[in-house]
PDB file of N, CA and C in Angstrom:
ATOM      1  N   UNK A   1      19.721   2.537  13.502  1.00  0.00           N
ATOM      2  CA  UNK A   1      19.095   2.330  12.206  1.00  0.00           C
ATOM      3  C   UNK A   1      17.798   1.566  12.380  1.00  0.00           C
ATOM      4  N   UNK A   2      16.762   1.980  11.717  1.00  0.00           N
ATOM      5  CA  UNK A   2      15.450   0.886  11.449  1.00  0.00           C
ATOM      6  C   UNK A   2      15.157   0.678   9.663  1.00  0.00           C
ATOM      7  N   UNK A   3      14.309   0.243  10.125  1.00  0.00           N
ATOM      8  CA  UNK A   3      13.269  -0.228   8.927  1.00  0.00           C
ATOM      9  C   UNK A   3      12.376   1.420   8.129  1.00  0.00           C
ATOM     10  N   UNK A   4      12.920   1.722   7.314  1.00  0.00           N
ATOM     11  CA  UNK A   4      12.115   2.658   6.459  1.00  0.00           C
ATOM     12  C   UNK A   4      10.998   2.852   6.129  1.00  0.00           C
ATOM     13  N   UNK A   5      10.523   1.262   6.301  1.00  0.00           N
ATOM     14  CA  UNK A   5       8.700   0.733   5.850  1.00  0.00           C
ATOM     15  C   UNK A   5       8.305   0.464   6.524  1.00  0.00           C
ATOM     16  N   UNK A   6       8.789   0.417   7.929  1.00  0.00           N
ATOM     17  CA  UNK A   6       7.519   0.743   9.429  1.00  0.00           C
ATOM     18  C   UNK A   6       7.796   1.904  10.051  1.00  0.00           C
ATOM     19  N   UNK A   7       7.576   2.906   9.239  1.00  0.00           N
ATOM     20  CA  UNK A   7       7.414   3.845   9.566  1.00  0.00           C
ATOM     21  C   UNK A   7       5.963   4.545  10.199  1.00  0.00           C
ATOM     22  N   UNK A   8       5.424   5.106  10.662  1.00  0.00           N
ATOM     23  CA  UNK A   8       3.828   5.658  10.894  1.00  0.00           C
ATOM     24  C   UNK A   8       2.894   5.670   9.612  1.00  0.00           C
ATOM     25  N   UNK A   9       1.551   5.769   9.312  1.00  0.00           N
ATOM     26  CA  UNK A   9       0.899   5.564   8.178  1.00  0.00           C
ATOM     27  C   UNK A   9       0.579   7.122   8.436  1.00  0.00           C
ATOM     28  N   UNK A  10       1.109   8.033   9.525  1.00  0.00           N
ATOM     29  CA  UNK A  10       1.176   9.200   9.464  1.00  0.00           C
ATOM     30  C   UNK A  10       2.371   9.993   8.360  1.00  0.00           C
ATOM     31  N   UNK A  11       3.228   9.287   8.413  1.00  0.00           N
ATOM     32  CA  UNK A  11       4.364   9.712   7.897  1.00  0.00           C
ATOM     33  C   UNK A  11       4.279   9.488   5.733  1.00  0.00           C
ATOM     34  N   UNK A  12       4.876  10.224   5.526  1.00  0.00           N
ATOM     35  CA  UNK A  12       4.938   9.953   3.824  1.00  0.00           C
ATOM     36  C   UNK A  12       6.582   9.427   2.959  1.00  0.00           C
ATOM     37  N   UNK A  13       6.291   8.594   2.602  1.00  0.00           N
ATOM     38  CA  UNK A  13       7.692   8.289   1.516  1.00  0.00           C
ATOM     39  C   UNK A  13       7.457   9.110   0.501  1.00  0.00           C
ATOM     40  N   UNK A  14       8.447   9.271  -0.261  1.00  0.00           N
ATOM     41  CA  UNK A  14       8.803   9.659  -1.495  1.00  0.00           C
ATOM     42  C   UNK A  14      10.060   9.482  -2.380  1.00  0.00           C
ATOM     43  N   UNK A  15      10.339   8.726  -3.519  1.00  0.00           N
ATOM     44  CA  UNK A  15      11.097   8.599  -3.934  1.00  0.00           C
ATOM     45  C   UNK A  15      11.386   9.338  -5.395  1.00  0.00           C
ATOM     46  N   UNK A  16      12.369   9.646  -6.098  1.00  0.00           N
ATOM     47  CA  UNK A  16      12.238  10.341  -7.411  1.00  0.00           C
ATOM     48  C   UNK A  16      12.577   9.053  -8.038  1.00  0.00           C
ATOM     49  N   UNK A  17      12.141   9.033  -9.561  1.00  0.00           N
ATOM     50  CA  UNK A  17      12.201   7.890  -9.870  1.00  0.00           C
ATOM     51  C   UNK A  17      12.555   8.351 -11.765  1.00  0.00           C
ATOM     52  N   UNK A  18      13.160   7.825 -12.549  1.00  0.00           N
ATOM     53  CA  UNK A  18      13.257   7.864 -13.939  1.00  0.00           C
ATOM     54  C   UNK A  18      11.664   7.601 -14.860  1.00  0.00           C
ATOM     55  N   UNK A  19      12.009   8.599 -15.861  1.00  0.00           N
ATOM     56  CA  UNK A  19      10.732   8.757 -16.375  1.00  0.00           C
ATOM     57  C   UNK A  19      10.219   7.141 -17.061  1.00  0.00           C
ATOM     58  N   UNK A  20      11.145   6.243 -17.210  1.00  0.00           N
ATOM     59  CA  UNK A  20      10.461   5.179 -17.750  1.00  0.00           C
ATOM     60  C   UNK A  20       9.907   3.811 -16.947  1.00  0.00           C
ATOM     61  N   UNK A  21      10.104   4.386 -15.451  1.00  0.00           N
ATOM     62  CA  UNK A  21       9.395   3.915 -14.387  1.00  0.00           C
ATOM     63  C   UNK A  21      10.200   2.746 -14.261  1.00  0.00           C
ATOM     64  N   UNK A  22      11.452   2.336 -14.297  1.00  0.00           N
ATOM     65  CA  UNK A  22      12.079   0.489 -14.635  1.00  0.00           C
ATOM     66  C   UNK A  22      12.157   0.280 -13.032  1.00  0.00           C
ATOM     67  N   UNK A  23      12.891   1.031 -12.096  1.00  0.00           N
ATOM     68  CA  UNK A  23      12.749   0.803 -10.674  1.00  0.00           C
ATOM     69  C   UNK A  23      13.771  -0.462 -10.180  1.00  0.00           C
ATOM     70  N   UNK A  24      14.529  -0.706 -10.689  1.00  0.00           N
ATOM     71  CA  UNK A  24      15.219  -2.239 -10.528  1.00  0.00           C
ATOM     72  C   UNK A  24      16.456  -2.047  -9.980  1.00  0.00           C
ATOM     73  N   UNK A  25      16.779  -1.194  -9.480  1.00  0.00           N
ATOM     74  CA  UNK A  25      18.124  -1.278  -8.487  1.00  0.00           C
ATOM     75  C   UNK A  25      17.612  -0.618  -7.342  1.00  0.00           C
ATOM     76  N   UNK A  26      18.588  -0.909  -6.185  1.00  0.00           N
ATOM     77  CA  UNK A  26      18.353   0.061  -4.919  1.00  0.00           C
ATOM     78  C   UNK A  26      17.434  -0.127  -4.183  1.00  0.00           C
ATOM     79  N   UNK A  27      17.056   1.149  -3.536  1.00  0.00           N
ATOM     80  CA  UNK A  27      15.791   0.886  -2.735  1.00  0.00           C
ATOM     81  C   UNK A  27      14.711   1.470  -4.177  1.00  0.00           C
ATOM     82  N   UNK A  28      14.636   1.660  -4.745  1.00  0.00           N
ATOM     83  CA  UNK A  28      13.633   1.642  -5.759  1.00  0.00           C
ATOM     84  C   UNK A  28      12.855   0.591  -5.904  1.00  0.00           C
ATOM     85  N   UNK A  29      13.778  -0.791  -5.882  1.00  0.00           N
ATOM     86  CA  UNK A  29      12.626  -2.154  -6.192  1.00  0.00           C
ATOM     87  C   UNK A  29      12.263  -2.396  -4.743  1.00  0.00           C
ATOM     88  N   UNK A  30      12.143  -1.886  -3.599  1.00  0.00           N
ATOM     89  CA  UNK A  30      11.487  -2.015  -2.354  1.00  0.00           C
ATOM     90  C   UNK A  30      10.449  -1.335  -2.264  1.00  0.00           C
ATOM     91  N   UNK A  31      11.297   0.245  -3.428  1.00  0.00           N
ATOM     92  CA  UNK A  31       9.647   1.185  -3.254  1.00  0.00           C
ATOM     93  C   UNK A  31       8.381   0.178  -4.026  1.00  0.00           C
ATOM     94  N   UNK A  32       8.909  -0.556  -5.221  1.00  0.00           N
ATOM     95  CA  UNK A  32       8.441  -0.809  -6.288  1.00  0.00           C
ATOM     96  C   UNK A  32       7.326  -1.908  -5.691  1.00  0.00           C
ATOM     97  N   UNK A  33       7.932  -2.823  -4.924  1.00  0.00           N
ATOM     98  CA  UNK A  33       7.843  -4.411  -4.313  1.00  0.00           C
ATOM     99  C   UNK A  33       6.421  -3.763  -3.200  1.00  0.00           C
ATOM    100  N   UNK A  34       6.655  -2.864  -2.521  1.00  0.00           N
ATOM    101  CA  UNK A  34       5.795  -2.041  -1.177  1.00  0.00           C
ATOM    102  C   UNK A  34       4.815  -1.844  -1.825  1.00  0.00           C
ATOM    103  N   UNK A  35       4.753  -0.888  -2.706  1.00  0.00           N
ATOM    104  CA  UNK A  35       3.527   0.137  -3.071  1.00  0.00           C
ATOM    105  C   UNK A  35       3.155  -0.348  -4.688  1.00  0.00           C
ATOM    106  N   UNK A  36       3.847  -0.859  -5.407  1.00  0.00           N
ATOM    107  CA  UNK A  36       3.261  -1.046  -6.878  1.00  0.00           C
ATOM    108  C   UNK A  36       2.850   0.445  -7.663  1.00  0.00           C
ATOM    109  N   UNK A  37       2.261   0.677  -7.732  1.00  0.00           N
ATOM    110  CA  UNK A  37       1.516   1.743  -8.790  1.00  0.00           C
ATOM    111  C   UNK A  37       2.173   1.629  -9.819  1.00  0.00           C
ATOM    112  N   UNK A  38       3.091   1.125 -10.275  1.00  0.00           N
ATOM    113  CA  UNK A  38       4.007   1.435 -12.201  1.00  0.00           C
ATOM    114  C   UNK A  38       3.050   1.308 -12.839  1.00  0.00           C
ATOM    115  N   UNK A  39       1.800   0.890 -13.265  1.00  0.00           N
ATOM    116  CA  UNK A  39       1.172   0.827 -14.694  1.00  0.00           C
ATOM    117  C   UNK A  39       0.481   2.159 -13.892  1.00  0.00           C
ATOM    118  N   UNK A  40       0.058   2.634 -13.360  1.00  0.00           N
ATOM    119  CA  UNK A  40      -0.689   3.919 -13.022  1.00  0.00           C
ATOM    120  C   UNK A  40       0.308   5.213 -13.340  1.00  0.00           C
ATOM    121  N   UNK A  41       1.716   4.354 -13.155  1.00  0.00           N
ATOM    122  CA  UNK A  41       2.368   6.071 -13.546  1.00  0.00           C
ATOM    123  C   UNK A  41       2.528   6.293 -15.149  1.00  0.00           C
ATOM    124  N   UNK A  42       3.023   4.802 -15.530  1.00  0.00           N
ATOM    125  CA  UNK A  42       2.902   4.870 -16.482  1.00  0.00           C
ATOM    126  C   UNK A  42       2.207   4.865 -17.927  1.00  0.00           C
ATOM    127  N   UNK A  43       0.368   4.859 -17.286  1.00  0.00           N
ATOM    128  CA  UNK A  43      -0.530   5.093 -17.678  1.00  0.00           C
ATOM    129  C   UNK A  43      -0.856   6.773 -18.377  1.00  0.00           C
ATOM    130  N   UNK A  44      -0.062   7.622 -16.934  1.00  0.00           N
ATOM    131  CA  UNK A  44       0.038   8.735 -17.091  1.00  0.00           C
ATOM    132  C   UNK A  44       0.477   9.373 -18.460  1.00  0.00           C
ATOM    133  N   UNK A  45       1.377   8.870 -19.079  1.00  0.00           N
ATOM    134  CA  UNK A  45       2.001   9.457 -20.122  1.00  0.00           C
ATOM    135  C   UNK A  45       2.671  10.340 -19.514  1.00  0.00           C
ATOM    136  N   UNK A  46       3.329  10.946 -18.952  1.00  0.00           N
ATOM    137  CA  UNK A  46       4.021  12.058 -18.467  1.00  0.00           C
ATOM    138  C   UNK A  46       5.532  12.231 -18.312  1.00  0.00           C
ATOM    139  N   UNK A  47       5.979  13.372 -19.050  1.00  0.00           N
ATOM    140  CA  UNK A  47       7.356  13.302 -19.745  1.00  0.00           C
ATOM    141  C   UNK A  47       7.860  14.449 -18.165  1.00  0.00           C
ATOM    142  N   UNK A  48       9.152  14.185 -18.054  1.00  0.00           N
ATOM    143  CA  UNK A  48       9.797  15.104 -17.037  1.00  0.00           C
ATOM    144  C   UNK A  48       9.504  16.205 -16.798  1.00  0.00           C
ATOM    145  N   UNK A  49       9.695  16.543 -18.447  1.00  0.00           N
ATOM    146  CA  UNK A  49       9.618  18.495 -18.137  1.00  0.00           C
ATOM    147  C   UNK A  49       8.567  18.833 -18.581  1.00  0.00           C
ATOM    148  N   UNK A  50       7.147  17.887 -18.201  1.00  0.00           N
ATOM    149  CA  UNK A  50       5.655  17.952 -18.492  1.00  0.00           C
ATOM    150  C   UNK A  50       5.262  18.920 -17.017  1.00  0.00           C
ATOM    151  N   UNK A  51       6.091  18.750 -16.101  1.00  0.00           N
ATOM    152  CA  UNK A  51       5.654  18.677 -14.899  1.00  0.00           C
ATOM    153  C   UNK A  51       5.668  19.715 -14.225  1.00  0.00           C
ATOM    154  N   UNK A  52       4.491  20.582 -13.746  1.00  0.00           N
ATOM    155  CA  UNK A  52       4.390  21.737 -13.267  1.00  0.00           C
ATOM    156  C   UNK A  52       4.846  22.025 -11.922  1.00  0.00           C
ATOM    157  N   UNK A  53       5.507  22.256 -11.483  1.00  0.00           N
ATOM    158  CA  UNK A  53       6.118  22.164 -10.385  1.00  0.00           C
ATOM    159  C   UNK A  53       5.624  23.494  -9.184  1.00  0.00           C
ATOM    160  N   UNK A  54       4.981  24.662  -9.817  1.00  0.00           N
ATOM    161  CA  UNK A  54       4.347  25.642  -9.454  1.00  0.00           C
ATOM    162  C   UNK A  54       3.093  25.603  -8.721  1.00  0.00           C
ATOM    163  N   UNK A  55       2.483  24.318  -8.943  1.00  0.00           N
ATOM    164  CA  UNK A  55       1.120  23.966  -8.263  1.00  0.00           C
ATOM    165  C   UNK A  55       0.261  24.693  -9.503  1.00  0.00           C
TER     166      UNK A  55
END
């Protein structure tokens, strides 16, 4: 086992996350604590099934 967040700056995280961005259990508040962005997502306005998934 390692560390998830020393990973390469080659490499990409991704987490799925609830549309009201709260992030407070799990590894969610590590994603949350690491990277920040919540007022940027939630700036977005963007509802679940807003989301084009087709490119």
């Amino acid at each position: 086992m390692g560390d998830l967040f020393t990973c390469s700056v080659t490499d990409a995280l991704a987490h799925c996350i609830s549309e009201d961005c709260r992030m407070g259990k799990g590894i969610a508040v590590l994603f949350k604590r690491k990277f920040g962005g919540v007022e940027e997502l939630l700036a977005q306005g963007l509802a679940v099934d807003s989301i084009n998934w087709n490119g």
